[in-house]
PDB file of N, CA and C in Angstrom:
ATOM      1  N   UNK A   1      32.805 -14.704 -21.542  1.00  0.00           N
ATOM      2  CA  UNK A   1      31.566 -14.552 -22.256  1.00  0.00           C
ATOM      3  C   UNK A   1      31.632 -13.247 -23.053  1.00  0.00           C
ATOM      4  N   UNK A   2      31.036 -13.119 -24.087  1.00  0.00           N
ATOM      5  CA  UNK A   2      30.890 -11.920 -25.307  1.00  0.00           C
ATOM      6  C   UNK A   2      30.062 -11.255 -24.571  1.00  0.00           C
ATOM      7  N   UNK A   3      30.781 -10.167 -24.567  1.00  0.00           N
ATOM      8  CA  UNK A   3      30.044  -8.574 -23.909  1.00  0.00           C
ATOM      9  C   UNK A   3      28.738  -8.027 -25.288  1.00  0.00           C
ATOM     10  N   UNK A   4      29.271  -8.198 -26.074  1.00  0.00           N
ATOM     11  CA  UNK A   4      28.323  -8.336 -27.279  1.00  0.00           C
ATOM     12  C   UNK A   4      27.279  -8.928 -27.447  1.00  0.00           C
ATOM     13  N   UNK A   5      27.675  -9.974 -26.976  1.00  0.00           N
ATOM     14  CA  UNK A   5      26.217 -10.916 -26.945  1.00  0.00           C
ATOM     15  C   UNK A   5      25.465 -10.935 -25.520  1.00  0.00           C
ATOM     16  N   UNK A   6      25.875 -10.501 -24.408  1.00  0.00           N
ATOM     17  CA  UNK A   6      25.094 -10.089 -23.136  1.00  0.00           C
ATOM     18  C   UNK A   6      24.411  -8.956 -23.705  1.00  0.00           C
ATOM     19  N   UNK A   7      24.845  -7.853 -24.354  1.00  0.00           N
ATOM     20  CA  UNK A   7      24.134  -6.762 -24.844  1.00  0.00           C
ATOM     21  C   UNK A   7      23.045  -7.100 -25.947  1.00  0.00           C
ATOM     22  N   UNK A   8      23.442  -7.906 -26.312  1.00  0.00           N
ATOM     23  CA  UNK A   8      22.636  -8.327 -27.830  1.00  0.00           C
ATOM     24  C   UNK A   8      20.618  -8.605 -27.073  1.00  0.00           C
ATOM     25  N   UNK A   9      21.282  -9.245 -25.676  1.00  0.00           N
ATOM     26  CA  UNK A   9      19.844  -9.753 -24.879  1.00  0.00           C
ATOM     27  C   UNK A   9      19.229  -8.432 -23.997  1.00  0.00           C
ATOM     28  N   UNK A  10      19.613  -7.685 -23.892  1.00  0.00           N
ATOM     29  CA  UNK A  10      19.168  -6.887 -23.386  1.00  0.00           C
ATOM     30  C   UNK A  10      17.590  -6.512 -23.884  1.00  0.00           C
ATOM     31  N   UNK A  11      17.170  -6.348 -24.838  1.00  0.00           N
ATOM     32  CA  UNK A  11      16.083  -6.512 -25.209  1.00  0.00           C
ATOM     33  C   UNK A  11      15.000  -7.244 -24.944  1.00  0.00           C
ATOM     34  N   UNK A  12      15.643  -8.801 -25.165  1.00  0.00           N
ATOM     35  CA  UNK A  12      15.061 -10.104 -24.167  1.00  0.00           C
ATOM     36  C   UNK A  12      14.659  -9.828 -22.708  1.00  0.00           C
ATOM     37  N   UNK A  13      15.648  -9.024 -21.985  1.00  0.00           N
ATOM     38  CA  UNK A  13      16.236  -8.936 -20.398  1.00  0.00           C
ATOM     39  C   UNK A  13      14.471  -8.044 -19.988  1.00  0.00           C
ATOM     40  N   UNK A  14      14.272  -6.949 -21.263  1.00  0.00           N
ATOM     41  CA  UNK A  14      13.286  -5.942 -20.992  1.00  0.00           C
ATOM     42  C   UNK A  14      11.822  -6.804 -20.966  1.00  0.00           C
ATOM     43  N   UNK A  15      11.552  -7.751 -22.103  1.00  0.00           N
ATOM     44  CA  UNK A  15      10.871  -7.911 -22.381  1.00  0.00           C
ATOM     45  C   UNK A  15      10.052  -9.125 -21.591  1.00  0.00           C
ATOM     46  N   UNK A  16      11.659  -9.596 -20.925  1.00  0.00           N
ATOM     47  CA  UNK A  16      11.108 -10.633 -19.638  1.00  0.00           C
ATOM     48  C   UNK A  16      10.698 -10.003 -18.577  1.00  0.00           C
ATOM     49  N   UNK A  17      11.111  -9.129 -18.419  1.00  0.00           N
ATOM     50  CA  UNK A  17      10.719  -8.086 -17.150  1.00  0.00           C
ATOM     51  C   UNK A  17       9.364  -7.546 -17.339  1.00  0.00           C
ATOM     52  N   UNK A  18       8.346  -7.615 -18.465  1.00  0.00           N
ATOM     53  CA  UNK A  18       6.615  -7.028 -18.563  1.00  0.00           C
ATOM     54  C   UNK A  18       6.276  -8.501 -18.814  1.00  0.00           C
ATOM     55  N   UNK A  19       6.599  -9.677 -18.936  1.00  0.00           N
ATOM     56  CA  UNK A  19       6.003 -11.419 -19.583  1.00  0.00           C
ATOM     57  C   UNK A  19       5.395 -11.588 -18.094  1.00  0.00           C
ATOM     58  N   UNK A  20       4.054 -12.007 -18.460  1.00  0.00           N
ATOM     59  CA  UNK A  20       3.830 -13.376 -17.020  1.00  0.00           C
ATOM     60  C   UNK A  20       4.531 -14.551 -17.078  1.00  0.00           C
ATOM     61  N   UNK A  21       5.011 -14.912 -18.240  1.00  0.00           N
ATOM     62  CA  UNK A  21       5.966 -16.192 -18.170  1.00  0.00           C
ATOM     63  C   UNK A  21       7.187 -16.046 -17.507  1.00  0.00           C
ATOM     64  N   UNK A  22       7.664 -15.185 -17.239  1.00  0.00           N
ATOM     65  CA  UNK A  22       8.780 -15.210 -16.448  1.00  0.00           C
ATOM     66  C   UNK A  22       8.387 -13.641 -15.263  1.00  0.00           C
ATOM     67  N   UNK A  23       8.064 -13.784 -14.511  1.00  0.00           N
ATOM     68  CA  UNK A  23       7.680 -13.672 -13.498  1.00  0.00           C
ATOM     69  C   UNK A  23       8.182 -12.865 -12.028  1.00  0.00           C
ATOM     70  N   UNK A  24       9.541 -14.067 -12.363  1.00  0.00           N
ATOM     71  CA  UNK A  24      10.831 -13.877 -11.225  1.00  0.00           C
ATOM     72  C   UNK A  24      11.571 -12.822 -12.096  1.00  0.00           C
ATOM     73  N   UNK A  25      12.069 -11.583 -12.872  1.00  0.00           N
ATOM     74  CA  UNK A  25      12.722 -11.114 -13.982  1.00  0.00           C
ATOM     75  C   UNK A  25      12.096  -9.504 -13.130  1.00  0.00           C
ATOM     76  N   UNK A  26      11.463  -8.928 -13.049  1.00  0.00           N
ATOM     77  CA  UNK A  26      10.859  -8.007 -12.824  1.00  0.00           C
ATOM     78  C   UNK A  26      11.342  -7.354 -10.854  1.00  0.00           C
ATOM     79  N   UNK A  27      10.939  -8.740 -10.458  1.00  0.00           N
ATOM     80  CA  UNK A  27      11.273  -8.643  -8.864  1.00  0.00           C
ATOM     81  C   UNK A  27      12.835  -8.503  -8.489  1.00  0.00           C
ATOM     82  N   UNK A  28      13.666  -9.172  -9.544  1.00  0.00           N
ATOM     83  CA  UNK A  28      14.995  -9.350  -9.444  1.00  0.00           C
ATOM     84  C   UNK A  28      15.377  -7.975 -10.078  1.00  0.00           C
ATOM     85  N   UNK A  29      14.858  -7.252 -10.697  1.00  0.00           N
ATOM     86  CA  UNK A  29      15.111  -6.002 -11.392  1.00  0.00           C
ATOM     87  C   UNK A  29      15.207  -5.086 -10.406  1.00  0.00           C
ATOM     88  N   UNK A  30      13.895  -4.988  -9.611  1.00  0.00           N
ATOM     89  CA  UNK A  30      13.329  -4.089  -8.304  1.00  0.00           C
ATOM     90  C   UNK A  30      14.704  -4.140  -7.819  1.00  0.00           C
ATOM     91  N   UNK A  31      14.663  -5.498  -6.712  1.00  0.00           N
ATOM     92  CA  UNK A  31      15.444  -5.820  -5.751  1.00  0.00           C
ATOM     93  C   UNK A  31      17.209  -5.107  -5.977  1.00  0.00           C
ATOM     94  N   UNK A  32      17.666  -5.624  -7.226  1.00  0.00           N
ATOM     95  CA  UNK A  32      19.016  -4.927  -7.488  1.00  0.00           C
ATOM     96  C   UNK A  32      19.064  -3.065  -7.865  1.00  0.00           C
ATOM     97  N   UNK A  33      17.946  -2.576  -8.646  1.00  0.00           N
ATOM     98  CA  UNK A  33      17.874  -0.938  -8.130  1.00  0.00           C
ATOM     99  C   UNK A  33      17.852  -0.995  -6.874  1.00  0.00           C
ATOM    100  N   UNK A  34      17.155  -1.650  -5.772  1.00  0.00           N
ATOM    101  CA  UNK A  34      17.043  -1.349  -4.394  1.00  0.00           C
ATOM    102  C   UNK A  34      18.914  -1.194  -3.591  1.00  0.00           C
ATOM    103  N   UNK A  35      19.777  -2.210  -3.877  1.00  0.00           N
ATOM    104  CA  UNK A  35      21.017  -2.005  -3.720  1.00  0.00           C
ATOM    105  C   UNK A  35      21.996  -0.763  -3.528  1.00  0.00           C
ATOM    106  N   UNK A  36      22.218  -0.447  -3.189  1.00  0.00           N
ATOM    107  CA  UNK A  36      23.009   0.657  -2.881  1.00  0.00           C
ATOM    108  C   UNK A  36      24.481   0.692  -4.305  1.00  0.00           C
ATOM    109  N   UNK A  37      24.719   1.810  -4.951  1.00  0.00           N
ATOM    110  CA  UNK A  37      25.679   1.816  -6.063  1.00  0.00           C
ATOM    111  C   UNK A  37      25.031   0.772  -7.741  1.00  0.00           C
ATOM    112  N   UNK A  38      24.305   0.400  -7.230  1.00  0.00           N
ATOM    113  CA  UNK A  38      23.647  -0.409  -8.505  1.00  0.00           C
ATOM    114  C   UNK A  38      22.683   0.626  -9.488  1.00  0.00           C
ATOM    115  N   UNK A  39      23.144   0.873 -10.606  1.00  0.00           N
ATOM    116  CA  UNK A  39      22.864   1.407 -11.833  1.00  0.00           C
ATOM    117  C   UNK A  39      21.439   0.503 -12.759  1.00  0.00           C
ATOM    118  N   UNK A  40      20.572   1.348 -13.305  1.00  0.00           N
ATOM    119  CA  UNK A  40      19.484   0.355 -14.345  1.00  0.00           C
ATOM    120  C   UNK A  40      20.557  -0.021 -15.159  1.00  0.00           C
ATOM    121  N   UNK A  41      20.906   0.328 -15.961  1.00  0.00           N
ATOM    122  CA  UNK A  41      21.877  -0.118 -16.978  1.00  0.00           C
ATOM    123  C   UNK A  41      22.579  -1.578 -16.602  1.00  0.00           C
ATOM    124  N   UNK A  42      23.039  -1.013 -15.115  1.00  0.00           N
ATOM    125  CA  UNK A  42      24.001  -2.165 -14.524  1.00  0.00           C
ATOM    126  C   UNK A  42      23.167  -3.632 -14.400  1.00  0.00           C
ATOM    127  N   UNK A  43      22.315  -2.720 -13.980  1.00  0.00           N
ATOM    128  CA  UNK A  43      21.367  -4.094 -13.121  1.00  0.00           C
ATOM    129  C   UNK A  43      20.845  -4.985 -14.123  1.00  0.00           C
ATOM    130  N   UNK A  44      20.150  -4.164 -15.301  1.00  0.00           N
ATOM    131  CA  UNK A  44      19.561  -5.145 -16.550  1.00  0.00           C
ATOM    132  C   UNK A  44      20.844  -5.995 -17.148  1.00  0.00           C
ATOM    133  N   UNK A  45      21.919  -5.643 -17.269  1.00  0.00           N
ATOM    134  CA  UNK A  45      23.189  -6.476 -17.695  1.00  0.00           C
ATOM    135  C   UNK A  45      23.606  -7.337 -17.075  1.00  0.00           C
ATOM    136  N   UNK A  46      23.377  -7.049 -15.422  1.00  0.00           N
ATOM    137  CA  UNK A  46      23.553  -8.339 -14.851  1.00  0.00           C
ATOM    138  C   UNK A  46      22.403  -9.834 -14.961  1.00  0.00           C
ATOM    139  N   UNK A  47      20.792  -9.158 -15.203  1.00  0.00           N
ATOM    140  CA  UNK A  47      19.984 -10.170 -15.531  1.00  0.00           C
ATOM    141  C   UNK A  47      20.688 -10.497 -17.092  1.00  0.00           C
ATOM    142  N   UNK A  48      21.123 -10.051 -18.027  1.00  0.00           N
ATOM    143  CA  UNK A  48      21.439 -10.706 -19.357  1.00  0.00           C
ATOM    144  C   UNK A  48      22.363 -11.385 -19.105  1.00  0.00           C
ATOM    145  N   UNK A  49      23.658 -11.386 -18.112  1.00  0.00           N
ATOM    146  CA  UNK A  49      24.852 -11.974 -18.057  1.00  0.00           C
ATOM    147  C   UNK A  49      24.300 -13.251 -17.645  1.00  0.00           C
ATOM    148  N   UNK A  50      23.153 -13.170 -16.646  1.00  0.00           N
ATOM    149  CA  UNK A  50      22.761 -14.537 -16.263  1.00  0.00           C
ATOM    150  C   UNK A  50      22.121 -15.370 -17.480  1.00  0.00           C
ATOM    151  N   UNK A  51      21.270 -14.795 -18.316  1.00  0.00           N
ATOM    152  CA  UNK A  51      20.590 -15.257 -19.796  1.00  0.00           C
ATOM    153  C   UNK A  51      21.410 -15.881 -20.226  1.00  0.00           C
ATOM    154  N   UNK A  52      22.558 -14.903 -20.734  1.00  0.00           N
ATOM    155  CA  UNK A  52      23.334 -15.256 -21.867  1.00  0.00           C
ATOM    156  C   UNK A  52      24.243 -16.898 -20.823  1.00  0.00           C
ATOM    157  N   UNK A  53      24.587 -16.597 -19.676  1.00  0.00           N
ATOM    158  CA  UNK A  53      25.016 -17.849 -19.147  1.00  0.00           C
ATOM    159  C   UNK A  53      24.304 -19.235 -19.557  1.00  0.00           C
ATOM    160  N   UNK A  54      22.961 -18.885 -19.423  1.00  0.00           N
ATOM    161  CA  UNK A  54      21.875 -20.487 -19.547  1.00  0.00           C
ATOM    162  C   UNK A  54      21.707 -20.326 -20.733  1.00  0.00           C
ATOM    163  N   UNK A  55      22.361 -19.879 -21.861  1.00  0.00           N
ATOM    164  CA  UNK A  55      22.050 -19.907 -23.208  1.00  0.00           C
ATOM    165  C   UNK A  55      23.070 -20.593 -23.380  1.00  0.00           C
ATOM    166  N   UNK A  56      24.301 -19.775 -23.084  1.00  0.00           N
ATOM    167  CA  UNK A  56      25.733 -20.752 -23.341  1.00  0.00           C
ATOM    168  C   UNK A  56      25.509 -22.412 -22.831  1.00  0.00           C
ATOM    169  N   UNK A  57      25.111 -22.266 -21.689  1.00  0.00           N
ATOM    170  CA  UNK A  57      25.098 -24.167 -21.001  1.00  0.00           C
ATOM    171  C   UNK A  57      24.003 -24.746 -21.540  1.00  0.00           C
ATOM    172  N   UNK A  58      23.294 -23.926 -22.723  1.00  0.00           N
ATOM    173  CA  UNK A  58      21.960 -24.715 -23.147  1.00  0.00           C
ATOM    174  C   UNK A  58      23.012 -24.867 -24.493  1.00  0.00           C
ATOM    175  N   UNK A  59      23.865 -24.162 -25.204  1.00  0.00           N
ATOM    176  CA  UNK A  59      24.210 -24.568 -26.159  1.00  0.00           C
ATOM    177  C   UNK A  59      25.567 -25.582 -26.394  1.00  0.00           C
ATOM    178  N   UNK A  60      26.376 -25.471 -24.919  1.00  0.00           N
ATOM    179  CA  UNK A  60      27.254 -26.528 -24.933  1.00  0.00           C
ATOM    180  C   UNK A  60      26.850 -27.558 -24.370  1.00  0.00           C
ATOM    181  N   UNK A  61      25.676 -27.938 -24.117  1.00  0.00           N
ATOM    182  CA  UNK A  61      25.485 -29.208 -23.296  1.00  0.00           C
ATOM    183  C   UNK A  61      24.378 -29.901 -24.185  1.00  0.00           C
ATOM    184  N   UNK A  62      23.862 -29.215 -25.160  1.00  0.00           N
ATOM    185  CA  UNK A  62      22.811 -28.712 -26.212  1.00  0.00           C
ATOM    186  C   UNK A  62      21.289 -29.648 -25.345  1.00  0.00           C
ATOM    187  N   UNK A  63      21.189 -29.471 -24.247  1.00  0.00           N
ATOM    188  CA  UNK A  63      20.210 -29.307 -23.426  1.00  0.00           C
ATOM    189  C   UNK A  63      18.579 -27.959 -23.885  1.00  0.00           C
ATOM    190  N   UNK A  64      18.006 -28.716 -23.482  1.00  0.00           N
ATOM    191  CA  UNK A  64      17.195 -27.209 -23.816  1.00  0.00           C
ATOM    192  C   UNK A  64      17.141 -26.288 -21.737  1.00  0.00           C
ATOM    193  N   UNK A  65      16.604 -25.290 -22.391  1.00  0.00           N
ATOM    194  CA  UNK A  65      16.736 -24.217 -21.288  1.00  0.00           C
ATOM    195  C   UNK A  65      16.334 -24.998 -20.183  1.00  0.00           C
ATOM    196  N   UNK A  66      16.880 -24.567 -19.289  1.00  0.00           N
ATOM    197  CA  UNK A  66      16.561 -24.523 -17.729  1.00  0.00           C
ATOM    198  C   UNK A  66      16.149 -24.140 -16.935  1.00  0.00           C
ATOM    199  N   UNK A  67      14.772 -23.431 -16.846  1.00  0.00           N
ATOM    200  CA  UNK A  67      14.339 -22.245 -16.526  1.00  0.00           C
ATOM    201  C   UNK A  67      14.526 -22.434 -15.067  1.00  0.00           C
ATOM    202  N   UNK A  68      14.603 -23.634 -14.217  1.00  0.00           N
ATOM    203  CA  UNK A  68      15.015 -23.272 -12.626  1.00  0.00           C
ATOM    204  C   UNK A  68      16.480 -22.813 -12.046  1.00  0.00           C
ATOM    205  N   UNK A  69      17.311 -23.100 -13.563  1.00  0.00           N
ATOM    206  CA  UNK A  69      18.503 -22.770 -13.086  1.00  0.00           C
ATOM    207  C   UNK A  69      18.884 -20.809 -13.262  1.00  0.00           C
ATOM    208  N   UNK A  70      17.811 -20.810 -14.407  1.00  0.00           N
ATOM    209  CA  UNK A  70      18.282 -19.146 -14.644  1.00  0.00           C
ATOM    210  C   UNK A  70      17.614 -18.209 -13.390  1.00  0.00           C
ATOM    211  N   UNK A  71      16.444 -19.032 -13.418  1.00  0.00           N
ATOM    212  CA  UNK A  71      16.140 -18.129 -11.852  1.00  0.00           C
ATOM    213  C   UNK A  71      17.122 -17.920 -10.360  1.00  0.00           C
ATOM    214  N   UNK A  72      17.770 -19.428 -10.675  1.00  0.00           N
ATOM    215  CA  UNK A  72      18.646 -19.301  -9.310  1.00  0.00           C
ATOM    216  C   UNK A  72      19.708 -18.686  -9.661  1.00  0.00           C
ATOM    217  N   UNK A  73      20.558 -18.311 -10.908  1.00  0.00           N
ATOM    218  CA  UNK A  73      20.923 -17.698 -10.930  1.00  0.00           C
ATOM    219  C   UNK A  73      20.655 -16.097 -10.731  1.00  0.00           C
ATOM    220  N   UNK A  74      19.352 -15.618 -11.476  1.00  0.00           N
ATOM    221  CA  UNK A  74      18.909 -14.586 -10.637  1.00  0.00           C
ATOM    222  C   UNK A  74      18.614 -13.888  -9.446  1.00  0.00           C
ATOM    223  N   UNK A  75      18.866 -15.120  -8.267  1.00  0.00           N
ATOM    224  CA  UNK A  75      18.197 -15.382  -7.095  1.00  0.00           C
ATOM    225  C   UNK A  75      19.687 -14.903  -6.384  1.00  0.00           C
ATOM    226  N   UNK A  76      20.682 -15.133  -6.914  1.00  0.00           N
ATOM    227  CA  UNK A  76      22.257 -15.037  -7.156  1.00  0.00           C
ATOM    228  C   UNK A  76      22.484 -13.512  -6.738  1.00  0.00           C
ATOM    229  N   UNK A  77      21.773 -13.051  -7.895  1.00  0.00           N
ATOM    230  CA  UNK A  77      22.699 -11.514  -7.925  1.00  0.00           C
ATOM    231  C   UNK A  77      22.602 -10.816  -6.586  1.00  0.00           C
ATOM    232  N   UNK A  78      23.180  -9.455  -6.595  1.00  0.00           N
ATOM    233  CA  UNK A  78      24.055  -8.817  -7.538  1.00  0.00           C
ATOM    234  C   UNK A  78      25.692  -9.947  -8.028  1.00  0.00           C
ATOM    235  N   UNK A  79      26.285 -11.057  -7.342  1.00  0.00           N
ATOM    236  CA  UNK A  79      27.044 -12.084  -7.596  1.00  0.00           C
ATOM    237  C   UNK A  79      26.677 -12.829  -9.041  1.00  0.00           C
ATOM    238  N   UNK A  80      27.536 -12.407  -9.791  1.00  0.00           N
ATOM    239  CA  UNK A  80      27.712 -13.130 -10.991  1.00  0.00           C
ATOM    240  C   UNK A  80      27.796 -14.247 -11.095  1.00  0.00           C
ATOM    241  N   UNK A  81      27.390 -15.592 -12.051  1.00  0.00           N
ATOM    242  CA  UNK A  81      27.960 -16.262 -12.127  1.00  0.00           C
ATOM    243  C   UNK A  81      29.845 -16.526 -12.847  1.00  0.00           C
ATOM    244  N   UNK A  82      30.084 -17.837 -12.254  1.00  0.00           N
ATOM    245  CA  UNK A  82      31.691 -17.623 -13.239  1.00  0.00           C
ATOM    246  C   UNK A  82      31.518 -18.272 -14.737  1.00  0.00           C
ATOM    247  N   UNK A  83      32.603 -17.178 -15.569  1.00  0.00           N
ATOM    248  CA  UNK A  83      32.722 -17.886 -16.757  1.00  0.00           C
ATOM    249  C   UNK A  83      33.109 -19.378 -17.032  1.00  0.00           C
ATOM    250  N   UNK A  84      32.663 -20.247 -17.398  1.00  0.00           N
ATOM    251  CA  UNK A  84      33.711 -20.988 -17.528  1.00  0.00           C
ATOM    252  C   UNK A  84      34.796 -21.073 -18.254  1.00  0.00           C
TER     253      UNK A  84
END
């Protein structure tokens, strides 16, 4: 996956983290500062790595979003998903 384009969402990553529409984004933020060695920087990149994941499988499967899958991926971390 483009390190470029995980960064590109970071903005998104922030802006889901103050939305009532996404909800679960904020708690998953908490929870990974709570971690021991986990960085803000780190932690918001790992919620975009998950984004940019359900963006990619929304655009190769050309599905629209999945919003139960990005949560479980959030539900995931600090464990990445794999590239395919």
């Amino acid at each position: 996956m483009d390190d470029e384009f995980i960064h590109s969402l970071l903005p998104a990553v922030a802006q889901q983290a103050d939305s009532p529409d996404t909800p679960f984004v904020a708690p998953t933020l908490q929870r990974l500062l709570n971690e021991e060695d986990i960085e803000e920087d780190e932690a918001r990149y790992m919620i975009a790595f998950c984004l940019a994941d359900e963006i990619e499988r929304m655009q190769t499967t050309n599905t629209p979003f999945d919003l139960p899958r990005y949560q479980l991926l959030l539900q995931l971390l600090p464990t990445l998903p794999e590239a395919p």
